[in-house]
C-alpha atoms as a PDB file:
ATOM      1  CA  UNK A   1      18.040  -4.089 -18.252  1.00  0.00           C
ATOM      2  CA  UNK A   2      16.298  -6.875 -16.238  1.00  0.00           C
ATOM      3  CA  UNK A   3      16.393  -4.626 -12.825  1.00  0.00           C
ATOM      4  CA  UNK A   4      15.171  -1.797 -14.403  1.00  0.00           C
ATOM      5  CA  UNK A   5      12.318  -3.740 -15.679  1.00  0.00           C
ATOM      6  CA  UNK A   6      11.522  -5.844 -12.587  1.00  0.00           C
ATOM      7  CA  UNK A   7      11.744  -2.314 -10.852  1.00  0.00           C
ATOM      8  CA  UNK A   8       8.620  -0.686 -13.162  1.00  0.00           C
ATOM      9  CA  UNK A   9       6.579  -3.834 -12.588  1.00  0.00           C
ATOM     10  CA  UNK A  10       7.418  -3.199  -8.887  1.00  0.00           C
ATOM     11  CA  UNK A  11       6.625   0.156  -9.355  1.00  0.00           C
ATOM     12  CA  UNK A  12       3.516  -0.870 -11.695  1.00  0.00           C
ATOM     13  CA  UNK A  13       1.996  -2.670  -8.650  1.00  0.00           C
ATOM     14  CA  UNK A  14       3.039   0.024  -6.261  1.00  0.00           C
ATOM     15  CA  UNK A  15       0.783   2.384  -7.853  1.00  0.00           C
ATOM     16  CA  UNK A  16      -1.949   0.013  -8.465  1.00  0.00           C
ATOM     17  CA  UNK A  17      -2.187  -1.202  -4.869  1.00  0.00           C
ATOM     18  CA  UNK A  18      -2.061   2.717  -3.584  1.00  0.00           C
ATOM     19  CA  UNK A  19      -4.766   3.580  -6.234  1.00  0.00           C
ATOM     20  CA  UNK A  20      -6.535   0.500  -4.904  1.00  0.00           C
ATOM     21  CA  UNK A  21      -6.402   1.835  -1.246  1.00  0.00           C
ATOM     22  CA  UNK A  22      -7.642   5.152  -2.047  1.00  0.00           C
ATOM     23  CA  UNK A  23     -10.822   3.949  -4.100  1.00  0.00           C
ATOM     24  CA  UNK A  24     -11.502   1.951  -1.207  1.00  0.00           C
ATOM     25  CA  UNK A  25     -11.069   4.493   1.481  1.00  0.00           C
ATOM     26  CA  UNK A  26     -12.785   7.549  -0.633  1.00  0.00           C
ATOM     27  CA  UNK A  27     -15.993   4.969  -0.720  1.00  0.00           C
ATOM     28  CA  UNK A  28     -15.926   3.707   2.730  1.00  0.00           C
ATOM     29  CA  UNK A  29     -15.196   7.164   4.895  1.00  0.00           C
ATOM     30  CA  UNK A  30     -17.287  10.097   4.949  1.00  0.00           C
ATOM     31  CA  UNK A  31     -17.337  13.018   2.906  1.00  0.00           C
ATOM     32  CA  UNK A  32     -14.504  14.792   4.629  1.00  0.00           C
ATOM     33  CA  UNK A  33     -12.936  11.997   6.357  1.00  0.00           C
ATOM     34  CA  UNK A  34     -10.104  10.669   3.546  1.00  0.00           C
ATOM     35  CA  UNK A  35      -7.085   8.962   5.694  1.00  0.00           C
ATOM     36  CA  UNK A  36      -4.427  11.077   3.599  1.00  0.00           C
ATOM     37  CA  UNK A  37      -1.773  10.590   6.673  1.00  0.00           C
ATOM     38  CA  UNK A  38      -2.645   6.990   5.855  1.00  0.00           C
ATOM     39  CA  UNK A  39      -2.475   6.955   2.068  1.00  0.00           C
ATOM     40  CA  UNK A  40       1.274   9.350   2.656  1.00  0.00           C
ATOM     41  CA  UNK A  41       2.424   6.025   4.679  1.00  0.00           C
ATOM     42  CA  UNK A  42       1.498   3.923   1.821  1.00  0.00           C
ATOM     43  CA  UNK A  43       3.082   6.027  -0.605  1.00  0.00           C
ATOM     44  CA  UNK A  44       6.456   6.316   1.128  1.00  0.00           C
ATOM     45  CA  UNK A  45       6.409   2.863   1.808  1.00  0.00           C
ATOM     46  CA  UNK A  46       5.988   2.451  -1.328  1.00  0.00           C
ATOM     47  CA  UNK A  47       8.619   4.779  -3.007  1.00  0.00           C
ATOM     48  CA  UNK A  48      10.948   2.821  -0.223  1.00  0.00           C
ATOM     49  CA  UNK A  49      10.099  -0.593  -1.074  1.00  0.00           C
ATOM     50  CA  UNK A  50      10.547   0.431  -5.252  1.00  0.00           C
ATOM     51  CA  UNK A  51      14.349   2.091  -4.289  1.00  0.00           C
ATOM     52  CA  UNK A  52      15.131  -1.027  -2.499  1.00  0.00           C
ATOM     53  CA  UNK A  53      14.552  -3.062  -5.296  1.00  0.00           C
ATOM     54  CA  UNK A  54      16.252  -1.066  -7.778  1.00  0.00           C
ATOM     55  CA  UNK A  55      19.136  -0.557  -5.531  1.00  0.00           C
ATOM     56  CA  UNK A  56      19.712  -4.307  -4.406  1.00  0.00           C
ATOM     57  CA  UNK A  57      19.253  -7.292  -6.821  1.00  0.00           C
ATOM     58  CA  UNK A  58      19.112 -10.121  -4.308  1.00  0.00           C
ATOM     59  CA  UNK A  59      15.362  -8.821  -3.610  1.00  0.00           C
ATOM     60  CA  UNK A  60      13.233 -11.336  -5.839  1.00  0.00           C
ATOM     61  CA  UNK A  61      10.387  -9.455  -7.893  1.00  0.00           C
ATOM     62  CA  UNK A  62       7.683 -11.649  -5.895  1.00  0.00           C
ATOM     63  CA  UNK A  63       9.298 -10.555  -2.284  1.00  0.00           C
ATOM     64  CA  UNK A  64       9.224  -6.935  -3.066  1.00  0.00           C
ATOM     65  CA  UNK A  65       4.797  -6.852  -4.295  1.00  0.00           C
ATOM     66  CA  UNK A  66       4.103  -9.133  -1.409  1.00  0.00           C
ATOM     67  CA  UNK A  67       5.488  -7.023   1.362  1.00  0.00           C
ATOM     68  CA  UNK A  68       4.340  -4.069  -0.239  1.00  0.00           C
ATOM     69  CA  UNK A  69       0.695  -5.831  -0.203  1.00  0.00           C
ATOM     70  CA  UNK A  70       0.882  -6.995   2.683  1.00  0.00           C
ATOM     71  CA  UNK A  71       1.879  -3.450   4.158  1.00  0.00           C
ATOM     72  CA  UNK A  72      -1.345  -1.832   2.569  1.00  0.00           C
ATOM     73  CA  UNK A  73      -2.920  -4.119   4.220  1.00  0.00           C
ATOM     74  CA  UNK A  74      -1.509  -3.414   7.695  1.00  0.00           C
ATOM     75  CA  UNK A  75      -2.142   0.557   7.093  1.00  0.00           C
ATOM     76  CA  UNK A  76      -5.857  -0.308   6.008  1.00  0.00           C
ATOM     77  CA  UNK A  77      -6.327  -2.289   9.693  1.00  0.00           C
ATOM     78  CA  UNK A  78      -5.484   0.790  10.817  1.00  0.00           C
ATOM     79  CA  UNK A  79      -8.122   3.505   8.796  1.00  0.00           C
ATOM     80  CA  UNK A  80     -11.397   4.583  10.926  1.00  0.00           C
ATOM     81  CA  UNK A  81     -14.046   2.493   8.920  1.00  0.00           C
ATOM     82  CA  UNK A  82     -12.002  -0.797   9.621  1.00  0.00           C
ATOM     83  CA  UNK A  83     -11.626   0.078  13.452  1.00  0.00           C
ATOM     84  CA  UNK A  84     -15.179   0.960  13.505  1.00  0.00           C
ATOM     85  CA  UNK A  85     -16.239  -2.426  11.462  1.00  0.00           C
ATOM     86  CA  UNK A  86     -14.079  -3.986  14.646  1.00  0.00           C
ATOM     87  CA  UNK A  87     -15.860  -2.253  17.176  1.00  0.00           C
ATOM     88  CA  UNK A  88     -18.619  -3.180  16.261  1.00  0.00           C
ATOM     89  CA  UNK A  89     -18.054  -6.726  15.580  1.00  0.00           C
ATOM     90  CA  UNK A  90     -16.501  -7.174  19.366  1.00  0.00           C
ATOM     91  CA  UNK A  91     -19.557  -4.953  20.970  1.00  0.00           C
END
């Protein structure tokens, strides 16, 4: 029962930080300029990161939100208004 709830809350965050990413990116890029091969990456990381921690219990609840998190936020470094925002802050 416990890894089947610490797997929704995993899940519960999954979703939130994906639905997170594409409010973000739908009011940063342009009208047809979504990053949906970025938001696929996030949500098969996601899905992977949610299996692993159903399938192995030595993942802590804590481990498994904070890599997801912080791999949102390596696929966001990687969207054209953050590259741009870097362009423009080197130039």
């Amino acid at each position: 029962m416990k890894r089947t709830v610490q797997t929704a809350i995993v899940a519960f965050f999954v979703v939130l930080i994906t639905a997170g990413f594409a409010f973000a990116a739908n009011a940063t890029s342009g009208a047809g300029n979504f990053p949906f091969f970025h938001l696929g990456c996030l949500i098969m990381g996601g899905l992977t990161i949610v299996s692993l921690k159903y399938r192995y219990q030595g993942i802590y609840l804590s481990e498994a939100v904070g890599s997801f998190a912080l791999y949102a936020v390596l696929v966001a470094l990687f969207t054209a208004p953050v590259i741009g925002a870097v362009k423009n802050l080197v130039s």
